[in-house]
C-alpha atoms as a PDB file:
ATOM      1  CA  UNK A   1     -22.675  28.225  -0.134  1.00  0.00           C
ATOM      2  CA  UNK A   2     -25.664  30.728  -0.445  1.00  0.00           C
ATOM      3  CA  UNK A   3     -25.280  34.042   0.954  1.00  0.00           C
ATOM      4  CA  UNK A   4     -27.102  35.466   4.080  1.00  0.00           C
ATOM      5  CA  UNK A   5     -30.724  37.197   3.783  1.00  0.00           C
ATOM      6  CA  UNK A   6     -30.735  40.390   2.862  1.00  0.00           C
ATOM      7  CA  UNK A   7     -33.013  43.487   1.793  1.00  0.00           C
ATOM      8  CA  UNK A   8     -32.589  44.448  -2.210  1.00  0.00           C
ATOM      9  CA  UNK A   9     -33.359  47.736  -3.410  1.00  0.00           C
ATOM     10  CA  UNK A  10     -33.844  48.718  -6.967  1.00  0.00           C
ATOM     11  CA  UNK A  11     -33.611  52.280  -7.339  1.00  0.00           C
ATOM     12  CA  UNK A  12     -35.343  53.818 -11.043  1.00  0.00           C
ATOM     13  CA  UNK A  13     -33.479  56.998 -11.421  1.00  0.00           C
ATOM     14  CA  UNK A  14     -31.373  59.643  -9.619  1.00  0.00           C
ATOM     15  CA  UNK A  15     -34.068  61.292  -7.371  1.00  0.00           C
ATOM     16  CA  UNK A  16     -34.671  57.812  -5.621  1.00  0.00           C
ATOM     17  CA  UNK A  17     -30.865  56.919  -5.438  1.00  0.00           C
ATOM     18  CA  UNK A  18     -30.602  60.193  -3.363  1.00  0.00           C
ATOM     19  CA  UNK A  19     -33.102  59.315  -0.979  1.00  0.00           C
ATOM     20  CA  UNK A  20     -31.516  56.228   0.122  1.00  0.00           C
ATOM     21  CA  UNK A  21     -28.208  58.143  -0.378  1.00  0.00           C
ATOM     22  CA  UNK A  22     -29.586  60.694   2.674  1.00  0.00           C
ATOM     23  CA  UNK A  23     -30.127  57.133   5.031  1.00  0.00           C
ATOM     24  CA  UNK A  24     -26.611  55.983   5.436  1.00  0.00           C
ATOM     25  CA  UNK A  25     -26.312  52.648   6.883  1.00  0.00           C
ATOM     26  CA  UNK A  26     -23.205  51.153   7.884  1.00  0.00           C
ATOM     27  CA  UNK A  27     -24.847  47.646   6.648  1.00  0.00           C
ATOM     28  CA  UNK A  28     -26.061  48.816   2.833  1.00  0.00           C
ATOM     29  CA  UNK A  29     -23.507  47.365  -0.032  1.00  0.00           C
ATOM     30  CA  UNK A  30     -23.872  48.747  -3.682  1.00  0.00           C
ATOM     31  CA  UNK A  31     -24.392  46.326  -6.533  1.00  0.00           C
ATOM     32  CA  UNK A  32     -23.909  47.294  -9.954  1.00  0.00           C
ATOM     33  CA  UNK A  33     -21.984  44.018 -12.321  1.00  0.00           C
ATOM     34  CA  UNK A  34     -21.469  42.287  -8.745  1.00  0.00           C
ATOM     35  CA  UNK A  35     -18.541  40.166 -10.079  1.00  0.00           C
ATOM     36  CA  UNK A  36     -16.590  40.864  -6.786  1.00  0.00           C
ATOM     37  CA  UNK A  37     -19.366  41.162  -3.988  1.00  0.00           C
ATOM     38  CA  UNK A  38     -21.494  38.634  -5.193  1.00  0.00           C
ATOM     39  CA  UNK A  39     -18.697  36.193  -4.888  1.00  0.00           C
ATOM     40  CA  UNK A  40     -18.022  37.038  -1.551  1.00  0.00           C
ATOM     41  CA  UNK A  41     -21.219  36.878  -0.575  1.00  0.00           C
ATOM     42  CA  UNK A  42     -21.810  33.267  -1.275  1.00  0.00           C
ATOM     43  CA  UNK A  43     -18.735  32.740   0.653  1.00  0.00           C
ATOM     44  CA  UNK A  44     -20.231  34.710   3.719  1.00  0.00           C
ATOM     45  CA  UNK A  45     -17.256  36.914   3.614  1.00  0.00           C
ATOM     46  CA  UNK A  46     -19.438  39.174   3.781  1.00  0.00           C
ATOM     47  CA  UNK A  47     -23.095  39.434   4.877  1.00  0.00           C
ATOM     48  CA  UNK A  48     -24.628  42.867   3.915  1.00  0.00           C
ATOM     49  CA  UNK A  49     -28.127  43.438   5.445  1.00  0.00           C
ATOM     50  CA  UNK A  50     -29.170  45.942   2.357  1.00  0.00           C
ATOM     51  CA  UNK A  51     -27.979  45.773  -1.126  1.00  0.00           C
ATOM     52  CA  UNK A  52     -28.984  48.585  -3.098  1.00  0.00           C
ATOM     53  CA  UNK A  53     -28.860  47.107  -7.000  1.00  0.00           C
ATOM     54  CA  UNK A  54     -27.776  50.412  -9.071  1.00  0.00           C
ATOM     55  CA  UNK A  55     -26.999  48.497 -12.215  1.00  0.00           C
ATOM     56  CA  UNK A  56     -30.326  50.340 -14.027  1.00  0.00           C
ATOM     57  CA  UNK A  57     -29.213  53.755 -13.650  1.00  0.00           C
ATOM     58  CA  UNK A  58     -28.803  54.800 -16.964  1.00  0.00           C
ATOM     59  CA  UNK A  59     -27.375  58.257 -15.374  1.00  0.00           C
ATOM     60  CA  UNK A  60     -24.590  56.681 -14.129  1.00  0.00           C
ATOM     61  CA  UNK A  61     -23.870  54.984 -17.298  1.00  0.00           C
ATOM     62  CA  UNK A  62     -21.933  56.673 -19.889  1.00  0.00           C
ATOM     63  CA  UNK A  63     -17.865  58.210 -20.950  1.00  0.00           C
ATOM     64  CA  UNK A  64     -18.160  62.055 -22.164  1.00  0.00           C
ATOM     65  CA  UNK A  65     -15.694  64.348 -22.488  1.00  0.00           C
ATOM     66  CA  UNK A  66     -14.760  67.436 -20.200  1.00  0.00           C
ATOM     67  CA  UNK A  67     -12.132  70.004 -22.189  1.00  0.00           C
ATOM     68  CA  UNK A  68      -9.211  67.695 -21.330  1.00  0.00           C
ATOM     69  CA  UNK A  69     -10.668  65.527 -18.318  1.00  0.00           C
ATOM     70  CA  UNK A  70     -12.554  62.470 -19.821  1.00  0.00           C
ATOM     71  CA  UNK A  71     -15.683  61.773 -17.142  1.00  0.00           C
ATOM     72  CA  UNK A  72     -16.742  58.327 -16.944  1.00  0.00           C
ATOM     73  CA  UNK A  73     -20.197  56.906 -15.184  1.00  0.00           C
ATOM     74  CA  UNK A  74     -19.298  54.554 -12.523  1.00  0.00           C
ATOM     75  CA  UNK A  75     -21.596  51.777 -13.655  1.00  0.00           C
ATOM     76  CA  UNK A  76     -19.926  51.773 -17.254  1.00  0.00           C
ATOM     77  CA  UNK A  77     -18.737  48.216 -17.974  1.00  0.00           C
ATOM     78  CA  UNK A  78     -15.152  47.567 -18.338  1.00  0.00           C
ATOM     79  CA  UNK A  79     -15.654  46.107 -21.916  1.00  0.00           C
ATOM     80  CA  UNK A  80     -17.159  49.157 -22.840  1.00  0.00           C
ATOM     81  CA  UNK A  81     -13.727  51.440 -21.590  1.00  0.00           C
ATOM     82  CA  UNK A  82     -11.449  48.636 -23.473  1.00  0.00           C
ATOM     83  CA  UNK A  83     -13.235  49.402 -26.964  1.00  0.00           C
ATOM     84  CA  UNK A  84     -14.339  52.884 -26.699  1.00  0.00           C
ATOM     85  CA  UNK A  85     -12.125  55.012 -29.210  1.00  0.00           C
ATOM     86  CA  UNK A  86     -12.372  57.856 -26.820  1.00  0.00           C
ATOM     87  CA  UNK A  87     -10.701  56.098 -23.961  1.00  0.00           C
ATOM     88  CA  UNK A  88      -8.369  54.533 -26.391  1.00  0.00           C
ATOM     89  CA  UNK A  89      -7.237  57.817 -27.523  1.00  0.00           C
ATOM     90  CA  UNK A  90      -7.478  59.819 -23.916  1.00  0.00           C
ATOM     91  CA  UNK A  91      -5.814  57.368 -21.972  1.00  0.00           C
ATOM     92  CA  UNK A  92      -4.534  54.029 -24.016  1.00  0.00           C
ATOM     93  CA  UNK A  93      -3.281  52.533 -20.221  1.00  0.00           C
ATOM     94  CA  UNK A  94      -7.113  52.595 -19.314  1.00  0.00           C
ATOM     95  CA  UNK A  95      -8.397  50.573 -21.931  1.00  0.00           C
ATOM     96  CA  UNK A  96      -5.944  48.266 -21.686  1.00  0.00           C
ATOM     97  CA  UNK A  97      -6.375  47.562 -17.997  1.00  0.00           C
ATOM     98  CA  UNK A  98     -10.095  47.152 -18.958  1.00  0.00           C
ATOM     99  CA  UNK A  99      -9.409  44.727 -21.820  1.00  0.00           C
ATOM    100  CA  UNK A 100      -7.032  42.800 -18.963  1.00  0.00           C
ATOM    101  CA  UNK A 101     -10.066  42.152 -16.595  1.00  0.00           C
ATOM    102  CA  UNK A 102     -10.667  38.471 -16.423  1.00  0.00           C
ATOM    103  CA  UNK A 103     -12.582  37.410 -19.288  1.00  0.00           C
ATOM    104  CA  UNK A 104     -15.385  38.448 -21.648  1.00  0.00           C
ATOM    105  CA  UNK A 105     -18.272  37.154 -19.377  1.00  0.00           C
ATOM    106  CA  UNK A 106     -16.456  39.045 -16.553  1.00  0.00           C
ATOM    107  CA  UNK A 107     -15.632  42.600 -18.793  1.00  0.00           C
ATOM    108  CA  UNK A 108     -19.540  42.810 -19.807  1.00  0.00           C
ATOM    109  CA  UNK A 109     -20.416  42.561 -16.369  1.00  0.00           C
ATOM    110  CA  UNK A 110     -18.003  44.613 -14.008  1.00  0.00           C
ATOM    111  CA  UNK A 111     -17.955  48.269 -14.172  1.00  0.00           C
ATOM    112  CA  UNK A 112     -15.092  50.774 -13.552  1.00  0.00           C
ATOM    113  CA  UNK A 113     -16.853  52.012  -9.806  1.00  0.00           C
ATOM    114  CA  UNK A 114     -16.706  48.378  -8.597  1.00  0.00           C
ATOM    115  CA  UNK A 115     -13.333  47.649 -10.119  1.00  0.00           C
ATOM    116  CA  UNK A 116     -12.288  50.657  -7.890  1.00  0.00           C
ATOM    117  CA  UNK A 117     -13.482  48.888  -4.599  1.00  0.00           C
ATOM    118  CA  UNK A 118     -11.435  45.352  -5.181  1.00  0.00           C
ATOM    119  CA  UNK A 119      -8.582  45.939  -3.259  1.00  0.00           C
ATOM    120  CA  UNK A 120      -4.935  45.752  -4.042  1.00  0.00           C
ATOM    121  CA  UNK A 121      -5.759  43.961  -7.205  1.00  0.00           C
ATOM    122  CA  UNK A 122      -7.679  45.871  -9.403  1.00  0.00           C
ATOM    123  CA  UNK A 123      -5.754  46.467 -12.648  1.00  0.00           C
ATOM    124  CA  UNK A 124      -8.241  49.767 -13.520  1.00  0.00           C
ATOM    125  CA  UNK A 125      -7.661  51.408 -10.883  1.00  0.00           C
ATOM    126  CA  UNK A 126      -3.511  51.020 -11.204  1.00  0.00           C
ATOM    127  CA  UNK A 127      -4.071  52.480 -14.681  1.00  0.00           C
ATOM    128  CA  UNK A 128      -6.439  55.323 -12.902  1.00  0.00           C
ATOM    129  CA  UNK A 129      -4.431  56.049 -10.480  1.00  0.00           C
ATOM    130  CA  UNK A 130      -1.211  56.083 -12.576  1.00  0.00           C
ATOM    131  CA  UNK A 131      -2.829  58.982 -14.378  1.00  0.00           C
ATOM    132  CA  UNK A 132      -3.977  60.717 -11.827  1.00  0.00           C
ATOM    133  CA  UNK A 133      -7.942  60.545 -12.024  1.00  0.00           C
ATOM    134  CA  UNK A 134     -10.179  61.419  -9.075  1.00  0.00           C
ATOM    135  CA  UNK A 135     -13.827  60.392  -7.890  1.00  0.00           C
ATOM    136  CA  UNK A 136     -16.874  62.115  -7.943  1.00  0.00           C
ATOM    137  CA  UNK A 137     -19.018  60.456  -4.812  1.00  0.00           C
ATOM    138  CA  UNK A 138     -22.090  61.276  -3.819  1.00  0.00           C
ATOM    139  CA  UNK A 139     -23.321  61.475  -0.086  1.00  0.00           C
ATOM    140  CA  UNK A 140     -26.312  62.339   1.949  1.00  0.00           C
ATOM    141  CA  UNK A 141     -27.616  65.083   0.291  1.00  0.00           C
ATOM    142  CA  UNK A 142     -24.217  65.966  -1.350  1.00  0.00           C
ATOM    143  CA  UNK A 143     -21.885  65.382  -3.925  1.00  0.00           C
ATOM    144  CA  UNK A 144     -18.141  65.806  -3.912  1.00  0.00           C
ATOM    145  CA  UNK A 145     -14.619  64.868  -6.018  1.00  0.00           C
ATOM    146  CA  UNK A 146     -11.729  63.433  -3.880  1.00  0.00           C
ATOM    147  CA  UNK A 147      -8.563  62.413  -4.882  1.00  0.00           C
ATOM    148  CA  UNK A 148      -8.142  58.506  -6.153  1.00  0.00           C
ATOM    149  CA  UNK A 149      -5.134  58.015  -4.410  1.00  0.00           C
ATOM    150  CA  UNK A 150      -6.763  59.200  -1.464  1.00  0.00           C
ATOM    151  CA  UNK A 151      -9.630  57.110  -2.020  1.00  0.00           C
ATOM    152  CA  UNK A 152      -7.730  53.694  -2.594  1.00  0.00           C
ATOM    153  CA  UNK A 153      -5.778  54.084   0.326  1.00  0.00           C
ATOM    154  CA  UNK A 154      -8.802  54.632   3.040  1.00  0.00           C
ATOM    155  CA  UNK A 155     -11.759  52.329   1.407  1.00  0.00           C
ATOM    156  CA  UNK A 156     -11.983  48.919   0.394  1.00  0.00           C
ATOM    157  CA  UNK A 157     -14.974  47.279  -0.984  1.00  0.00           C
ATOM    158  CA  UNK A 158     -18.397  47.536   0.988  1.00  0.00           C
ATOM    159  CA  UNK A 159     -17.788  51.338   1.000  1.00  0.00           C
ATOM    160  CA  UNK A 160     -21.194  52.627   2.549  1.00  0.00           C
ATOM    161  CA  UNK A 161     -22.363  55.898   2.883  1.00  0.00           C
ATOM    162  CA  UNK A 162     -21.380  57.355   0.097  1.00  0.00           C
ATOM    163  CA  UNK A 163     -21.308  56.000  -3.612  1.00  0.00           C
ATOM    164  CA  UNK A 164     -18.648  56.590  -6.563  1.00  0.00           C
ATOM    165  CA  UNK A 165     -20.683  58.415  -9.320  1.00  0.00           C
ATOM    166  CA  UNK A 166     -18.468  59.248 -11.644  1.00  0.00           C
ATOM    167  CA  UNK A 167     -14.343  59.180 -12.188  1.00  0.00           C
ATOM    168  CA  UNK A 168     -12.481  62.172 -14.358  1.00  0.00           C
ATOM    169  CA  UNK A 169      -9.567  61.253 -15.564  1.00  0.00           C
ATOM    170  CA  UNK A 170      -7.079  63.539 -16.947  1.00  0.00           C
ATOM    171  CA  UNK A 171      -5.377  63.757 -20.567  1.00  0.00           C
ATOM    172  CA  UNK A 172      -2.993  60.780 -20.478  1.00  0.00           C
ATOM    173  CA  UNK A 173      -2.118  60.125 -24.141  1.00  0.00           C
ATOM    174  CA  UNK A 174       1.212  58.550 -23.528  1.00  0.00           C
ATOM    175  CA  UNK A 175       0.393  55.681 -20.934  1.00  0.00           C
ATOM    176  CA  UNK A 176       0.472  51.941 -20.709  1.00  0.00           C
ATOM    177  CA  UNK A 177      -0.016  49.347 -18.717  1.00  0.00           C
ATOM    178  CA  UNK A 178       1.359  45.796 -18.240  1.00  0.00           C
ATOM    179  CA  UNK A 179      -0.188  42.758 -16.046  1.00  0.00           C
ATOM    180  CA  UNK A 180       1.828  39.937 -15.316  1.00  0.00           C
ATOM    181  CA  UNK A 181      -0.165  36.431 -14.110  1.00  0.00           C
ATOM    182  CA  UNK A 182      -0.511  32.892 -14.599  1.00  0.00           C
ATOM    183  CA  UNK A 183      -3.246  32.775 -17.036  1.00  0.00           C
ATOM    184  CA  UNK A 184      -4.815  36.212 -19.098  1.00  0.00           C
ATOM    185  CA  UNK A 185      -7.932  35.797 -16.774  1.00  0.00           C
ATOM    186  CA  UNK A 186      -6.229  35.381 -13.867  1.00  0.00           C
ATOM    187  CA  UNK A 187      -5.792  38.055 -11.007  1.00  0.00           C
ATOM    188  CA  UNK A 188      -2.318  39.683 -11.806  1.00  0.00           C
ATOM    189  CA  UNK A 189       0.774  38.906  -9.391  1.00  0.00           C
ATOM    190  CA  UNK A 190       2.083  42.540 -10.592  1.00  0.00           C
ATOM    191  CA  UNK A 191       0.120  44.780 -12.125  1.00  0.00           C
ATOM    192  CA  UNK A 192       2.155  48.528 -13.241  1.00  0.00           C
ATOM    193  CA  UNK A 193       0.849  51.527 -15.440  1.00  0.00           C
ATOM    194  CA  UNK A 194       2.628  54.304 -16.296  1.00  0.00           C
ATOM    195  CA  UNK A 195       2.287  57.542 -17.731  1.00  0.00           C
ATOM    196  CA  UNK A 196       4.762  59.644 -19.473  1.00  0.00           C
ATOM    197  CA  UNK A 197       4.360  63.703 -20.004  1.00  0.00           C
ATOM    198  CA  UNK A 198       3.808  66.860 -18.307  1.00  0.00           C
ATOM    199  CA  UNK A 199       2.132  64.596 -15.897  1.00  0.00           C
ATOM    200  CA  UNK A 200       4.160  61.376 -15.406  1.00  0.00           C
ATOM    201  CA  UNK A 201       2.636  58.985 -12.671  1.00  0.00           C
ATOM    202  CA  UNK A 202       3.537  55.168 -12.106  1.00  0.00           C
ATOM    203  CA  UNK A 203       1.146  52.747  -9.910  1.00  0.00           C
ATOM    204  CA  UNK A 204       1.302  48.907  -9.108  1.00  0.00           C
ATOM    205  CA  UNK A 205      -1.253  46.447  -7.963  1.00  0.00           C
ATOM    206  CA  UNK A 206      -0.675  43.031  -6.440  1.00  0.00           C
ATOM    207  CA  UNK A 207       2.215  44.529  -4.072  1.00  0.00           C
ATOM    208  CA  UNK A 208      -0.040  45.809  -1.314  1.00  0.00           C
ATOM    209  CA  UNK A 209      -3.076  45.941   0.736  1.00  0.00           C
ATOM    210  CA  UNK A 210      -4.462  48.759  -1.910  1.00  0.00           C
ATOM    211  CA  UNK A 211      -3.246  49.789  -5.268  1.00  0.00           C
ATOM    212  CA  UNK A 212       0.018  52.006  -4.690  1.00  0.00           C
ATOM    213  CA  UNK A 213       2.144  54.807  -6.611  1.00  0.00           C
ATOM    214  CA  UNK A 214       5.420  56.045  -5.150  1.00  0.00           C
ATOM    215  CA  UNK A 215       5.778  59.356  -4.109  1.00  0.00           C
ATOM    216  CA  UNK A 216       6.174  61.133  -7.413  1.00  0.00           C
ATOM    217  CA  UNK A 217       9.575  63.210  -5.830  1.00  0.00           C
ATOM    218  CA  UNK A 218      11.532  60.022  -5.045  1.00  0.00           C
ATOM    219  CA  UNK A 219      11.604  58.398  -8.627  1.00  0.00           C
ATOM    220  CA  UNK A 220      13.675  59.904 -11.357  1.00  0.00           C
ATOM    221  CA  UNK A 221      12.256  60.783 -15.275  1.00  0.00           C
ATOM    222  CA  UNK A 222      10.682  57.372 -16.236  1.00  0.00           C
ATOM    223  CA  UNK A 223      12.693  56.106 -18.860  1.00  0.00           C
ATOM    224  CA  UNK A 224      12.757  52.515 -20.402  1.00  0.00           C
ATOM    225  CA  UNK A 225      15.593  50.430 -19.307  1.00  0.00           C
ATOM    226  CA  UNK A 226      16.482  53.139 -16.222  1.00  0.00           C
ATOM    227  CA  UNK A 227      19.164  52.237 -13.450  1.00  0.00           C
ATOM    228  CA  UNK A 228      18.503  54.984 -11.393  1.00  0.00           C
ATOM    229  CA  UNK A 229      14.091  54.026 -11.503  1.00  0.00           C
ATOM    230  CA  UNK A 230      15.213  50.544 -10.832  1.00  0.00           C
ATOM    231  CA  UNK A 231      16.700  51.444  -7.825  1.00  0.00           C
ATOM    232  CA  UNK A 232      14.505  53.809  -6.569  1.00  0.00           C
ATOM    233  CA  UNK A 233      11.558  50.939  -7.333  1.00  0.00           C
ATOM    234  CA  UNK A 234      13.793  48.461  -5.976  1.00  0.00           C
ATOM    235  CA  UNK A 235      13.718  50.969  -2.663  1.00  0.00           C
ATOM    236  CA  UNK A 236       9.646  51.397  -2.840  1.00  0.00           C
ATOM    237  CA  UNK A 237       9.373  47.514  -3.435  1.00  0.00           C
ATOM    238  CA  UNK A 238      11.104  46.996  -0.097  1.00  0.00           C
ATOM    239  CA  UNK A 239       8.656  49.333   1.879  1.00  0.00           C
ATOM    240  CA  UNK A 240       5.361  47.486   0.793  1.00  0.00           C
ATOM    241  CA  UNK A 241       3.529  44.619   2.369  1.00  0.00           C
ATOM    242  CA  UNK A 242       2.763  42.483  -0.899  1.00  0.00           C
ATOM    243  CA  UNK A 243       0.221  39.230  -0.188  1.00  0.00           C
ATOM    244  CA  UNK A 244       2.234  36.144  -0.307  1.00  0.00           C
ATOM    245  CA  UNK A 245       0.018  33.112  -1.568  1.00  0.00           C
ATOM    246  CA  UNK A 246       0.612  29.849  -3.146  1.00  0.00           C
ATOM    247  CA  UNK A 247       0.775  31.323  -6.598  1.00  0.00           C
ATOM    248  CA  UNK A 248       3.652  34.386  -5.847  1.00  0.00           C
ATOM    249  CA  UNK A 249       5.630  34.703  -2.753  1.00  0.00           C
ATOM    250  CA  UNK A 250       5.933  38.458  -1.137  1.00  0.00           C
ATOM    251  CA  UNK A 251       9.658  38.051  -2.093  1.00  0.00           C
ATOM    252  CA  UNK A 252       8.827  37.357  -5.508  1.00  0.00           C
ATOM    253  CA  UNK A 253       6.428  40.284  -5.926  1.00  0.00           C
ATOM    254  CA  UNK A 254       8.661  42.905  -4.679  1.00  0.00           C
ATOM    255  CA  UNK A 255      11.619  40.905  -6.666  1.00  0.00           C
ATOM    256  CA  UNK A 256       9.934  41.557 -10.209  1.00  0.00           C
ATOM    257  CA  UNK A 257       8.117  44.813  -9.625  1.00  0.00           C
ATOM    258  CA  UNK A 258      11.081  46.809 -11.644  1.00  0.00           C
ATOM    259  CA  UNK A 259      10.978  44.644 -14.148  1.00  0.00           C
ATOM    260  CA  UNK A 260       7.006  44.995 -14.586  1.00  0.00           C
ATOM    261  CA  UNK A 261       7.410  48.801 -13.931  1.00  0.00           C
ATOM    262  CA  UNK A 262      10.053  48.993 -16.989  1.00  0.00           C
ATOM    263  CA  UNK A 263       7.505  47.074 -19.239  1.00  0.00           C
ATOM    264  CA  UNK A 264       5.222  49.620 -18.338  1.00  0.00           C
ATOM    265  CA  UNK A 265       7.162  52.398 -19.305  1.00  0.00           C
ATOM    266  CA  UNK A 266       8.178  50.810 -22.378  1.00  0.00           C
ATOM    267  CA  UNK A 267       4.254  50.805 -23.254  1.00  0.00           C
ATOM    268  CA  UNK A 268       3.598  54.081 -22.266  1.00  0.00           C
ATOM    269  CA  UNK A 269       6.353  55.378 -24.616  1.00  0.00           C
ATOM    270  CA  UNK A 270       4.931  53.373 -28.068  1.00  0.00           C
ATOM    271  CA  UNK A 271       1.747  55.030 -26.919  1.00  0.00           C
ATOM    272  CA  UNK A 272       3.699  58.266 -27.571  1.00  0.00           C
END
């Protein structure tokens, strides 16, 4: 199937992106690697009237660090973030939820702002949001940071109006993350990263509508092999609304979550 007719824009740098940034239109997508919205396109799931192709702003393009907060573009490719030494060093569950993308082709395409917009699927953002990074978007005529979580629990992909520009992520050293699916390029059935610290977080994908984290003040210390963060997983897994397709059941998503969560932690402690 071929997707509906639409308007493409090209904007050439920053002062141009802003301009169509101050028109919001509730029917303008974003296209940067286009692995996700392309695909739906041709399906007709969805039928934008303007796509705005961002994939040449060099601007937007590029990982830089802050004092302690690592600042990644939004149209930096995901193979880029798994073999960057930076991001290996900053955050070791990032580049491994990178490297975990579907496959090579996929990784040189996609970029870490449209892995963000995926849904409850999207193994960077569980490694993002298990550290604790936030957004920087830009609006009409401003630009502001919000809160990931936040973010991933309001918008899903097609987010219009505003854009991602940039995501800071915070010193996460100790951190890993684990996918578990039928084949390496496959969508994961449970997706977990952890982080271990002054700072511990813990996030899942494949459970929900969205990537998820537990509220940080009902799970104990995150230890490997942990009765009492079974349980309290075991208590979180009960509350969400996993998908249930051919390939994993609901039951069997919330069944193994602890288990995936454990492997996590394990990786997030030989990171330390």
């Amino acid at each position: 199937m071929r997707p509906a007719e639409f308007e493409l824009l090209r904007p050439h740098g920053r002062a141009e992106l802003d301009a169509i940034l101050a028109r919001p239109d509730a029917d303008t997508y974003w296209l940067a690697g286009g692995q996700a919205l392309l695909k739906d396109m041709r399906q007709r799931l969805l039928s934008p009237k303007r796509l705005v192709d961002i994939s040449g702003l060099a601007e937007l393009d590029y990982i830089r660090a802050q004092g302690d907060v690592l600042e990644i573009g939004a149209i930096t490719r995901l193979a880029t973030l798994a073999a960057d030494a930076a991001v290996r060093r900053h955050c070791p569950a990032l580049a491994a939820a990178a490297a975990a993308v579907g496959d090579v082709q996929i990784r040189n395409r996609a970029t870490v702002g449209g892995n963000l917009c995926t849904g409850g699927g999207a193994d960077v953002a569980v490694a993002l949001l298990a550290a604790g990074a936030e957004i920087v978007v830009a609006g009409a005529g401003q630009q502001h940071r919000r809160q990931l979580a936040d973010f991933l629990a309001g918008e899903t992909a097609g987010n219009r109006g505003e854009l991602i520009v940039a995501i800071r992520v915070p010193a996460a050293p100790a951190s890993g993350f684990v996918k578990f699916s039928r084949r390496a390029a496959d969508p994961g059935i449970v997706s977990a990263a952890a982080t271990l610290g002054t700072r511990p977080g813990l996030a899942f994908g494949g459970v929900h509508g969205h990537v998820v984290a537990p509220p940080a003040d009902a799970l104990p210390a995150l230890e490997p092999g942990s009765a009492a963060l079974r349980t309290a997983l075991e208590a979180f897994a009960g509350e969400l609304d996993p998908p249930d397709t051919p390939h994993a059941s609901a039951a069997y998503r919330r069944r193994i979550l602890p288990v995936i969560a454990d492997r996590a932690v394990r990786a997030a402690a030989g990171a330390a």
